[in-house]
C-alpha atoms as a PDB file:
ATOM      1  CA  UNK A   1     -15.709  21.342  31.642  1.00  0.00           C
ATOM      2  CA  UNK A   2     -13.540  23.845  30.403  1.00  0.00           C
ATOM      3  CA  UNK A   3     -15.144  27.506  29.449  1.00  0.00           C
ATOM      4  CA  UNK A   4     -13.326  29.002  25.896  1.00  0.00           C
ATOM      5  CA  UNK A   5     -11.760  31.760  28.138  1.00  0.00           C
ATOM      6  CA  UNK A   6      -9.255  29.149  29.910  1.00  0.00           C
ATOM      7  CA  UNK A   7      -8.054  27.723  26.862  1.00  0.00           C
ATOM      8  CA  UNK A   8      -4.746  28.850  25.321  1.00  0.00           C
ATOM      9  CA  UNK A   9      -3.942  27.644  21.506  1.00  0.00           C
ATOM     10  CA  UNK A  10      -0.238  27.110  20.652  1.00  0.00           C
ATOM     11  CA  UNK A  11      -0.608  26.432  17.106  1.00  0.00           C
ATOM     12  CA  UNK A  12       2.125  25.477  14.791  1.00  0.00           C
ATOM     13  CA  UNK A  13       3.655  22.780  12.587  1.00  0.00           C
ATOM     14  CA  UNK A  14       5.785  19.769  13.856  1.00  0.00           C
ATOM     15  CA  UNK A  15       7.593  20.275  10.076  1.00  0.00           C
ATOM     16  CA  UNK A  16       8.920  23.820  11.488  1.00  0.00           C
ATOM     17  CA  UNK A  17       9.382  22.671  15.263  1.00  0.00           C
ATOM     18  CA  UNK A  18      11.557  25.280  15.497  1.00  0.00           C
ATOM     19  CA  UNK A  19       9.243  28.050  16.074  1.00  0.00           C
ATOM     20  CA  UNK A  20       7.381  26.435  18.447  1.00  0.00           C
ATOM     21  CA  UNK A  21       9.584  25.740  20.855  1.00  0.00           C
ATOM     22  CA  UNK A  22       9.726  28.701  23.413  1.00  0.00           C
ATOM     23  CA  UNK A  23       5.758  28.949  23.560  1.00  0.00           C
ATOM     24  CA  UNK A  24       5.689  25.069  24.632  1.00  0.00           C
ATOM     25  CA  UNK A  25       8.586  25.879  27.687  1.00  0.00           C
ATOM     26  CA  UNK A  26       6.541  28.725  28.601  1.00  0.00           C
ATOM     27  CA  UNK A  27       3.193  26.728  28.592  1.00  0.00           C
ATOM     28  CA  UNK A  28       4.568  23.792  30.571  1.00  0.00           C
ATOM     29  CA  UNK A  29       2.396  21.300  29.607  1.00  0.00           C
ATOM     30  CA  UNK A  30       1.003  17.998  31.780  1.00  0.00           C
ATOM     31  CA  UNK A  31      -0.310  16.115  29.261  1.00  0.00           C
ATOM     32  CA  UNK A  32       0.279  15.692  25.879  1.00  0.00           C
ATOM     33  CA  UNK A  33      -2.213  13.924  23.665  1.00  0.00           C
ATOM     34  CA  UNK A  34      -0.422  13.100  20.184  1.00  0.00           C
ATOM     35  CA  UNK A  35      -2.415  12.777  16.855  1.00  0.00           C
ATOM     36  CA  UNK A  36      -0.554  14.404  14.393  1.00  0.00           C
ATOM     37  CA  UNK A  37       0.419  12.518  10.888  1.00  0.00           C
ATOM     38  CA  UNK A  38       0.358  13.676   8.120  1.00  0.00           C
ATOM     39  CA  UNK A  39      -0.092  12.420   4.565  1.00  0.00           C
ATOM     40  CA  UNK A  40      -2.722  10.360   5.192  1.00  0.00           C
ATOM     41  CA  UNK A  41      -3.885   7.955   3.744  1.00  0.00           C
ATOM     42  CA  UNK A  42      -0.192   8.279   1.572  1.00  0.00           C
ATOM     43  CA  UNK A  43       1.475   4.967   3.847  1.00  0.00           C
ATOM     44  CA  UNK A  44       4.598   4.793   1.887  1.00  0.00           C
ATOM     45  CA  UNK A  45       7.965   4.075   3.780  1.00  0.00           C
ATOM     46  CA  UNK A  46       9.134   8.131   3.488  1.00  0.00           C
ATOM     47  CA  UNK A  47       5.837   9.427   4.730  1.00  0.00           C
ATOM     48  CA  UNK A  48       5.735   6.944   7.317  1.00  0.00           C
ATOM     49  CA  UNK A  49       9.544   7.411   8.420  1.00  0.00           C
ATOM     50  CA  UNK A  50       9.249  10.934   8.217  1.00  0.00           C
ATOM     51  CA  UNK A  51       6.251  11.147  10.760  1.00  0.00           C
ATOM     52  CA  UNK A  52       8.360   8.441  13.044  1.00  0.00           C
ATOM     53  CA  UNK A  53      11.123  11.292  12.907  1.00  0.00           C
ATOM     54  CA  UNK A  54       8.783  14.376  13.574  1.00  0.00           C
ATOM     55  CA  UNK A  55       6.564  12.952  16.489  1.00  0.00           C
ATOM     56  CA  UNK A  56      10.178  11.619  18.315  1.00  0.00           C
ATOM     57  CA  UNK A  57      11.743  15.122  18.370  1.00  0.00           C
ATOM     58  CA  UNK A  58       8.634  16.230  19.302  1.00  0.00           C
ATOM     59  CA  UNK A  59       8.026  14.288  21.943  1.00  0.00           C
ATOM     60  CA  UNK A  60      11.644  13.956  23.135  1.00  0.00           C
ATOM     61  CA  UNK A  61      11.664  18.275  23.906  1.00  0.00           C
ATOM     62  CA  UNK A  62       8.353  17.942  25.521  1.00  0.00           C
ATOM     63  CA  UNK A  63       9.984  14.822  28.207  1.00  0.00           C
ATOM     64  CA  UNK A  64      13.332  16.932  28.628  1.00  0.00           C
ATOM     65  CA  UNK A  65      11.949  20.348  28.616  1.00  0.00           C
ATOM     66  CA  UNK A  66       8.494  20.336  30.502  1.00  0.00           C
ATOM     67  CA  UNK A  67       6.952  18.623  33.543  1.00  0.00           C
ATOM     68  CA  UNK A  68       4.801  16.835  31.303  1.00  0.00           C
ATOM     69  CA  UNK A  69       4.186  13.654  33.387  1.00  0.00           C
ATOM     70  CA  UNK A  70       1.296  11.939  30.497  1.00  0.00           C
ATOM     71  CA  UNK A  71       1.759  11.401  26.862  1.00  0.00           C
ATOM     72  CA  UNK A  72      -1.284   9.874  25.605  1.00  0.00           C
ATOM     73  CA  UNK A  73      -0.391   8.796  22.066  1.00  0.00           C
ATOM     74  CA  UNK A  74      -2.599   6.856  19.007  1.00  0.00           C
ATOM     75  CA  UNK A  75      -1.637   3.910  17.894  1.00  0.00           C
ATOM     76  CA  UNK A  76      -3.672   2.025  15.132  1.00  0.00           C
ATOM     77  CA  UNK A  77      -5.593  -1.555  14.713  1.00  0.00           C
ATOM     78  CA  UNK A  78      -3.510  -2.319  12.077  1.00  0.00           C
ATOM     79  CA  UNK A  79      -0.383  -2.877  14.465  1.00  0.00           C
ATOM     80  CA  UNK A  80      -2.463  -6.345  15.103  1.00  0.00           C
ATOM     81  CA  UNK A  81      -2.192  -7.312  11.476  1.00  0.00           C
ATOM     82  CA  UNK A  82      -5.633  -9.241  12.051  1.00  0.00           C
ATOM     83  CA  UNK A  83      -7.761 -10.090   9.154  1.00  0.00           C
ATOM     84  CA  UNK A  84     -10.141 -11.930  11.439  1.00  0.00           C
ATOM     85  CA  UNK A  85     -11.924 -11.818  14.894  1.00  0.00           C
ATOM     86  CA  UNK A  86     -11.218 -10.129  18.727  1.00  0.00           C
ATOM     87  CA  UNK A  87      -8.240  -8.164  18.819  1.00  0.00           C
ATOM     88  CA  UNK A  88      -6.890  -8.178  22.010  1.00  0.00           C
ATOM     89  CA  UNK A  89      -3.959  -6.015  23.898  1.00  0.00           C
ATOM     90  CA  UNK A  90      -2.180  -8.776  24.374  1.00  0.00           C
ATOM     91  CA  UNK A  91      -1.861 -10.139  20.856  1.00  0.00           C
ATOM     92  CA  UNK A  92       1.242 -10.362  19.471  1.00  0.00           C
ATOM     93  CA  UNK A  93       1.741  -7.610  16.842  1.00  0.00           C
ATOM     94  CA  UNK A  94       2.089  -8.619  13.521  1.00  0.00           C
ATOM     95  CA  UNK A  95       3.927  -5.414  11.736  1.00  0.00           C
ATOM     96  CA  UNK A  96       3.480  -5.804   7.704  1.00  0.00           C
ATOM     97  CA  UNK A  97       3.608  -2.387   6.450  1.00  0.00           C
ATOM     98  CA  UNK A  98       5.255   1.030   7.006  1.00  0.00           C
ATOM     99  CA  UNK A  99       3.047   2.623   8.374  1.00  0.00           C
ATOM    100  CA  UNK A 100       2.144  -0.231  11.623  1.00  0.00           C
ATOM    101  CA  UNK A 101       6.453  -0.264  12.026  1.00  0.00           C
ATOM    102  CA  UNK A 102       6.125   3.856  12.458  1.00  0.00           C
ATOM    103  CA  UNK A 103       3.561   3.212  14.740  1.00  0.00           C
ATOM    104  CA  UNK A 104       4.884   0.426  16.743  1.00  0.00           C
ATOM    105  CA  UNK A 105       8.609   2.100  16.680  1.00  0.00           C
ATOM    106  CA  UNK A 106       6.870   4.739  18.333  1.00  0.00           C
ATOM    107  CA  UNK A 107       5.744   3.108  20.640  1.00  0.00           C
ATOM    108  CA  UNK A 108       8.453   1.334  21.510  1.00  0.00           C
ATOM    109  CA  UNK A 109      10.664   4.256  21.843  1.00  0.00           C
ATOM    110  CA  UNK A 110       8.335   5.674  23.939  1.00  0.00           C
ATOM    111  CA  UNK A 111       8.646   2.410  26.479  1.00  0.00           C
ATOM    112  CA  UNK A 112      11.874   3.091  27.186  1.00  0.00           C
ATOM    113  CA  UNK A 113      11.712   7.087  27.306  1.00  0.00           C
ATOM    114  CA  UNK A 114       8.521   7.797  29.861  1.00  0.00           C
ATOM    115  CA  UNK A 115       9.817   4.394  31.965  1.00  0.00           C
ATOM    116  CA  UNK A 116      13.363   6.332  32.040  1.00  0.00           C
ATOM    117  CA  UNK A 117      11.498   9.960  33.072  1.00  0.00           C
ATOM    118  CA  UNK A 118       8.724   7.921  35.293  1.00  0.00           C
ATOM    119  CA  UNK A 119       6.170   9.190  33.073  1.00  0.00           C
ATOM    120  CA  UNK A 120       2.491   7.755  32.141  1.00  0.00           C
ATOM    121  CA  UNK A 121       2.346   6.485  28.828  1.00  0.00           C
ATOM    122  CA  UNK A 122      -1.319   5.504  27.276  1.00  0.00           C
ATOM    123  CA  UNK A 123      -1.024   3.777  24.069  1.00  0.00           C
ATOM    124  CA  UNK A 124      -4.707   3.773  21.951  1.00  0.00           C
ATOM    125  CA  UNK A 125      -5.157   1.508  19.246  1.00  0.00           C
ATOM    126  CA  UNK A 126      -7.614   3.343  17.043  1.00  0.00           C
ATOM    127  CA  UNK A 127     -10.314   1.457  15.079  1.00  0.00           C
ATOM    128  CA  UNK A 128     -11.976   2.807  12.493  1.00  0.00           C
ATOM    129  CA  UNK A 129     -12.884   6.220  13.830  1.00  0.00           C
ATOM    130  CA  UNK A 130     -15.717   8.269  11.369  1.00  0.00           C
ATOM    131  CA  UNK A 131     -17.823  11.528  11.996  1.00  0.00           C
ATOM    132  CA  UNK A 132     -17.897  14.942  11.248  1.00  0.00           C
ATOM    133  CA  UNK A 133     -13.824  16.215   9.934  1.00  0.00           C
ATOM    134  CA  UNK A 134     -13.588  13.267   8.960  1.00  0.00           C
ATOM    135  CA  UNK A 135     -10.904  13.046   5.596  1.00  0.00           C
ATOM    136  CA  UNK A 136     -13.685  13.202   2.893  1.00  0.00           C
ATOM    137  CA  UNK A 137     -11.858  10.338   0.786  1.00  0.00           C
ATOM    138  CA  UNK A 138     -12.347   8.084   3.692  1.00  0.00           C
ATOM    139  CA  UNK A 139     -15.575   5.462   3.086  1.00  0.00           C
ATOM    140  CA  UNK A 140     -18.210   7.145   5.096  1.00  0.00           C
ATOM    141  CA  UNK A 141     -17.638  10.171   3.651  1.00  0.00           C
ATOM    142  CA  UNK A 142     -17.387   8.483   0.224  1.00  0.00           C
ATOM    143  CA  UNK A 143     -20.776   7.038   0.655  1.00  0.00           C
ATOM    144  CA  UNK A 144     -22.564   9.689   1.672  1.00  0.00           C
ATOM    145  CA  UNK A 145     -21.427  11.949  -1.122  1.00  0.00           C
ATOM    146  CA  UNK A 146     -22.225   9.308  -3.614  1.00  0.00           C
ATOM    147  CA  UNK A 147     -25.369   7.829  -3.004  1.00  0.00           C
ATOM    148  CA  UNK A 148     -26.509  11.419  -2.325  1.00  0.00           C
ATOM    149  CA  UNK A 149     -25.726  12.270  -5.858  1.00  0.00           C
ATOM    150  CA  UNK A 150     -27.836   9.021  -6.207  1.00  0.00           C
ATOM    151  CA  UNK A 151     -24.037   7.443  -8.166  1.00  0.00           C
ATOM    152  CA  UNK A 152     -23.252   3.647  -7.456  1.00  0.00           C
ATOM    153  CA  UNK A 153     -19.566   3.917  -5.399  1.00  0.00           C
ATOM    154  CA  UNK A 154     -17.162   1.152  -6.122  1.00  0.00           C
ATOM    155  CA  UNK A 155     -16.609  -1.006  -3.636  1.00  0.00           C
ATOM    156  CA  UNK A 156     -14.549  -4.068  -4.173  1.00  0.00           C
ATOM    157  CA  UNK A 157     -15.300  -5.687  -1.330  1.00  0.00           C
ATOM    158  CA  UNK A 158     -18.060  -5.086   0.080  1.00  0.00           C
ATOM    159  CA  UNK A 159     -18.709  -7.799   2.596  1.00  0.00           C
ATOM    160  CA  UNK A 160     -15.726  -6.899   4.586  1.00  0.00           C
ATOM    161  CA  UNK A 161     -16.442  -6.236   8.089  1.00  0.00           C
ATOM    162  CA  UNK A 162     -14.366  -3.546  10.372  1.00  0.00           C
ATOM    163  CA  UNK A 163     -15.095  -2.044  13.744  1.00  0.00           C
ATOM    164  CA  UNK A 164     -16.739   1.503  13.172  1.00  0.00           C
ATOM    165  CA  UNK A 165     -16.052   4.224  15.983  1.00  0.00           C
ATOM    166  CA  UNK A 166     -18.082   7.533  16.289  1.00  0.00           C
ATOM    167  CA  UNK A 167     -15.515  10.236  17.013  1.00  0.00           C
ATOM    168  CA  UNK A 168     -17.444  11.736  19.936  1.00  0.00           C
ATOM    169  CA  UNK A 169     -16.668   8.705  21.463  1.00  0.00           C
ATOM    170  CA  UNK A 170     -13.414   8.845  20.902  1.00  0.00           C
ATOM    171  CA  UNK A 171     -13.485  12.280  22.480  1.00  0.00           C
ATOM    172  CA  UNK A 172     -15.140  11.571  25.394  1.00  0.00           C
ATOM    173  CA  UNK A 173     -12.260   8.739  26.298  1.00  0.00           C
ATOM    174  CA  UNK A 174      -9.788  11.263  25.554  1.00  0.00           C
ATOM    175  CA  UNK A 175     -10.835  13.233  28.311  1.00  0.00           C
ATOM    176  CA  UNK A 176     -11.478  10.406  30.777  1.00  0.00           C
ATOM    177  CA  UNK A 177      -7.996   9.444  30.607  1.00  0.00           C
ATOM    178  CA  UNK A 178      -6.509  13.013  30.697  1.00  0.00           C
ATOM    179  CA  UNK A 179      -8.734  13.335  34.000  1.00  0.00           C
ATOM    180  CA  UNK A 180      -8.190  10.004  35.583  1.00  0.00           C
ATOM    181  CA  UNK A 181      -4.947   8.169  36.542  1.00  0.00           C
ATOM    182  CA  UNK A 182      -4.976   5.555  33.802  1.00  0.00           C
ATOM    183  CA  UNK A 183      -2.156   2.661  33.957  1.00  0.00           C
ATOM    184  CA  UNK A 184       0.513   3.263  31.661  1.00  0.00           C
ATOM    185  CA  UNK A 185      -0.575   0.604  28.854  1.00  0.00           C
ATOM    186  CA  UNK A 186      -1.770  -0.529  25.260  1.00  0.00           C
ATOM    187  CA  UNK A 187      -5.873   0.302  25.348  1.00  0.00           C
ATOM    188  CA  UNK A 188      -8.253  -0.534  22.226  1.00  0.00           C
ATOM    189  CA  UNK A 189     -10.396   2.317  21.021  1.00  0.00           C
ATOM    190  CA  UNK A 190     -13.095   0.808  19.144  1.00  0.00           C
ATOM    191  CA  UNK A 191     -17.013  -0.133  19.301  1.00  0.00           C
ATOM    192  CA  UNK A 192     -16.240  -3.584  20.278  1.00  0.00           C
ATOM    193  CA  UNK A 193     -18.214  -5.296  16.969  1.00  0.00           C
ATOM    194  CA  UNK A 194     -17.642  -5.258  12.983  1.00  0.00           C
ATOM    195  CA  UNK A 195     -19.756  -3.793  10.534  1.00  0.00           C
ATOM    196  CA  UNK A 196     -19.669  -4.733   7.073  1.00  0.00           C
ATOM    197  CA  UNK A 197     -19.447  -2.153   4.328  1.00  0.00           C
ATOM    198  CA  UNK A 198     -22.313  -3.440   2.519  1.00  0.00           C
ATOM    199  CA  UNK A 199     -24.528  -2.786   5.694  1.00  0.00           C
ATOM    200  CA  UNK A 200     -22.856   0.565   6.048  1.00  0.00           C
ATOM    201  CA  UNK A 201     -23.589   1.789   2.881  1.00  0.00           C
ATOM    202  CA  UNK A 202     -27.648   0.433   3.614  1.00  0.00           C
ATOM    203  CA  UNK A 203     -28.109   2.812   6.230  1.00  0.00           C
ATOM    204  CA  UNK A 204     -26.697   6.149   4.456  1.00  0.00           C
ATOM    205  CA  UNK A 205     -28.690   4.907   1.909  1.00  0.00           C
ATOM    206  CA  UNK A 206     -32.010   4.433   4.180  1.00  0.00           C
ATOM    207  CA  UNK A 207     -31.079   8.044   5.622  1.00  0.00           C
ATOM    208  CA  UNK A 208     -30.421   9.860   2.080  1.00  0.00           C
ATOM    209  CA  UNK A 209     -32.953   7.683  -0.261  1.00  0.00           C
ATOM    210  CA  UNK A 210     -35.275   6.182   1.808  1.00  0.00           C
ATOM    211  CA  UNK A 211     -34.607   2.254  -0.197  1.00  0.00           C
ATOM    212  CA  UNK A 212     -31.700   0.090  -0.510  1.00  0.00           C
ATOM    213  CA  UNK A 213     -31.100  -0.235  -4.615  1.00  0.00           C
ATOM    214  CA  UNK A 214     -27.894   1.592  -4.442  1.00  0.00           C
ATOM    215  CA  UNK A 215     -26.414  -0.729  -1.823  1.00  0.00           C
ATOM    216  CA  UNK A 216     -28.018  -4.082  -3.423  1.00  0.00           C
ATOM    217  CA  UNK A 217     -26.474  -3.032  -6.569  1.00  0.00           C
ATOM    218  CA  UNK A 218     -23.050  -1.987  -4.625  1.00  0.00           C
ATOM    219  CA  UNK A 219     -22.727  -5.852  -3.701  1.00  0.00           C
ATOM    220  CA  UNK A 220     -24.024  -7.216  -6.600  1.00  0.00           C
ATOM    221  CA  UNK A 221     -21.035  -5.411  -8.142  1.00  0.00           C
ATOM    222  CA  UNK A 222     -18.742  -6.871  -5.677  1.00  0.00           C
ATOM    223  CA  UNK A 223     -16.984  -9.449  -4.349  1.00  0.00           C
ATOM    224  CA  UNK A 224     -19.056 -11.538  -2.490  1.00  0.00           C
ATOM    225  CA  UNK A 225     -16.306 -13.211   0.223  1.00  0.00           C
ATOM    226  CA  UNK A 226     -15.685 -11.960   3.210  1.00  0.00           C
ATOM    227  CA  UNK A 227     -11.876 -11.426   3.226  1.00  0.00           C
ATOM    228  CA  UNK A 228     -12.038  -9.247   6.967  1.00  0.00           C
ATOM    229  CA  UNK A 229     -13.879  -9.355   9.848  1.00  0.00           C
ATOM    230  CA  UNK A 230     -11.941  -8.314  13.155  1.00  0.00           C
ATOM    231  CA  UNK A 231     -13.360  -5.501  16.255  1.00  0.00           C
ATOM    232  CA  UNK A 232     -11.625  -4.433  19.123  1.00  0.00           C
ATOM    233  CA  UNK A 233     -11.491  -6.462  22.638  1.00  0.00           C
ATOM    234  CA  UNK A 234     -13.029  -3.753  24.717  1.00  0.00           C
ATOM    235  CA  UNK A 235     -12.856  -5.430  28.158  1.00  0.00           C
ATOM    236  CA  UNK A 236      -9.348  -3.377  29.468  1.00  0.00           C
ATOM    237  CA  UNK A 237     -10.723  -0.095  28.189  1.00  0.00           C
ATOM    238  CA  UNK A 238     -14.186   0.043  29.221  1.00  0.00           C
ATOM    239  CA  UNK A 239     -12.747  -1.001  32.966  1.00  0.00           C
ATOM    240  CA  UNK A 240      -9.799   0.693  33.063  1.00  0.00           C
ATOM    241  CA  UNK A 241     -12.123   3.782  32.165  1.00  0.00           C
ATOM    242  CA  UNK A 242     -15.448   3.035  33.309  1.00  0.00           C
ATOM    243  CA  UNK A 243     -17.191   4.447  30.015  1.00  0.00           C
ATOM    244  CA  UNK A 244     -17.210   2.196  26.811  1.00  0.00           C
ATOM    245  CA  UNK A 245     -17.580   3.594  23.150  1.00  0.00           C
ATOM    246  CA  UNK A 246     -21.734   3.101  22.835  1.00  0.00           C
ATOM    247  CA  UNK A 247     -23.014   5.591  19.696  1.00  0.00           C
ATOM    248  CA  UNK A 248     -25.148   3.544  17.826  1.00  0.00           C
ATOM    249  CA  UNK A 249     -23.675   3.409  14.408  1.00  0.00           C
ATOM    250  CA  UNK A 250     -27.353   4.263  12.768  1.00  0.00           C
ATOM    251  CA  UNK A 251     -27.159   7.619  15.116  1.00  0.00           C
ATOM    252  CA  UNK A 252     -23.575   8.819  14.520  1.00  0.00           C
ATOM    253  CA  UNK A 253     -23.706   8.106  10.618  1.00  0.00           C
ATOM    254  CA  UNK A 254     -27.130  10.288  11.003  1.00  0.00           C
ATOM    255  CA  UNK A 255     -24.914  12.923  12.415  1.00  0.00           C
ATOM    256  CA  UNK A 256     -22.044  12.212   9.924  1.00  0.00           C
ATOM    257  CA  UNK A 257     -24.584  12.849   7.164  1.00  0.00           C
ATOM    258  CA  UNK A 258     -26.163  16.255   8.966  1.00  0.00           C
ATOM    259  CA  UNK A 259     -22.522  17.987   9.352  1.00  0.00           C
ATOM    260  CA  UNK A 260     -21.564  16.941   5.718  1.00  0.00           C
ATOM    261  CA  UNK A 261     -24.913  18.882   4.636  1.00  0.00           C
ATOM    262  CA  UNK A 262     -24.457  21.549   7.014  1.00  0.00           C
ATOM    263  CA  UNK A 263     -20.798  21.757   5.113  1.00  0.00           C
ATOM    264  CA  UNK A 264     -22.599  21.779   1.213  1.00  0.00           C
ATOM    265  CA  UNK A 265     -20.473  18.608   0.735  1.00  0.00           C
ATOM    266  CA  UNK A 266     -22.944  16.099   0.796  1.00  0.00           C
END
C-alpha cells in the first residue's frame, strides 16, 4: 500500500488543460485512470460532446508526451442499451443517447490510439456504483435523506431492477488492475445481480425506521411493472482479476447511511 508521504497531487481542471500541462511532463505518469465528466447527471448532446472533446485532448498529451503505457478508462452499462437480463462484453452495443455515443466514441478512439502507441487499454463498464461521495441527487442518497426525514420519495417505478455496486469495490478493482497486467479489453464492473428499487428503499428504511410503511407506501404509489431488470456478466472480470465485487448491498448501504450522518446530510 502506498503511505501519504509517496503520493504527489497534480490537481487541476481538464476545462483549463493548459495549466496543467508542464506538471504532467514532469510527473511522467504510467498509468492513467480516467473518471472525469462533468455535468452529471445533465446528458444533453453539448455536455456530452464537450466531455468527448476534453477527455481526447487529455488523453492524446498524456500518449504523445509521457511513457504512460495504461489508460484505464470508465465506460458505462448504458453503452449495452439493455432493458433486460446478463449483460455481457460481447454484446453488441446498442448506442441511444448522447451520453453512451461520448462514451463509446471514446472508446473507440482510444482502440485505435493505445493499439498505434502499443499501449494497454482497460475499458470498465460501470454499473450502478453508490457509497459515500456519492452525487446526493442520485437514488441512494435520495432515499436515505427522505425516509430519514420520515417523507414518502417519489418513485415512478419502483419495481425496476438495476445492478447496485459498493464503491469500495470499485476501488479495490481499480487497484488490481493498476498492479496486475490486465489484457487490454471491455471488463463489467458491477455486483453481478439486480436489485429493485422498491427493495432498496426497504432496507434504508429497516436501517433508519426500523418498519417498512414508507417503502409499502412508495410502491403502492407506483407503477407496479417491471420495465428493467439487467446486471452485469461478471465471469471476464472476476477471472481476469481474481477478486469479484462481493459487499453485501445490506452492509454498504449501512455504510452509505453512516457517512451521510457523519456528513449532517442525512
Amino acid at each position: 500500500m502506498l503511505d501519504q508521504g509517496s503520493i504527489k497531487v497534480v490537481a487541476g481542471d481538464l476545462g483549463m488543460f493548459e495549466e496543467m500541462r508542464e506538471e504532467l511532463i514532469k510527473f511522467q505518469p504510467d498509468v492513467i485512470i480516467h473518471l472525469a465528466w462533468q455535468g452529471i447527471p445533465d446528458y444533453s448532446q453539448a455536455v456530452s460532446r464537450f466531455n468527448l472533446n476534453l477527455s481526447i485532448e487529455f488523453l492524446d498529451f498524456i500518449l504523445d508526451n509521457t511513457n504512460c503505457d495504461k489508460i484505464i478508462s470508465s465506460g458505462s452499462c448504458w453503452e449495452y442499451g439493455k432493458k433486460q437480463g446478463t449483460c455481457i462484453e460481447t454484446d453488441l452495443v446498442n448506442i441511444n443517447t448522447y451520453f453512451t455515443w461520448a462514451k463509446h466514441s471514446l472508446n473507440q478512439y482510444l482502440l485505435v490510439k493505445c493499439a498505434e502507441k502499443d499501449i494497454i487499454l482497460n475499458w470498465f463498464r460501470f454499473f450502478y456504483v453508490y457509497g459515500p461521495g456519492q452525487r446526493q441527487g442520485s437514488l441512494i442518497p435520495t432515499l436515505i435523506k427522505s425516509i430519514g426525514a420520515s417523507e414518502t420519495p417519489q418513485i415512478n417505478t419502483p419495481m425496476n431492477k438495476n445492478d447496485f455496486v459498493y464503491v469500495e469495490d470499485i476501488a479495490r478493482l481499480f487497484t488490481k488492475a493498476v498492479e496486475v497486467n490486465l489484457p487490454s479489453g471491455i471488463y463489467n464492473l458491477g455486483s453481478g445481480y439486480a436489485t429493485s428499487v422498491y427493495d432498496i428503499c426497504r432496507i434504508v428504511e429497516q436501517q433508519l425506521l426500523g418498519n417498512e410503511a414508507i417503502s409499502n407506501q412508495v410502491l403502492n404509489n407506483g407503477q407496479q411493472d417491471e420495465m428493467v431488470n439487467f446486471w452485469a456478466g461478471m465471469e471476464k472480470t472476476e477471472r481476469s482479476l481474481n477478486m469479484s465485487c462481493d459487499t453485501i448491498l445490506e452492509e454498504g448501504i449501512i455504510k452509505h447511511i453512516q457517512s451521510m450522518q457523519s456528513e449532517n446530510i442525512a
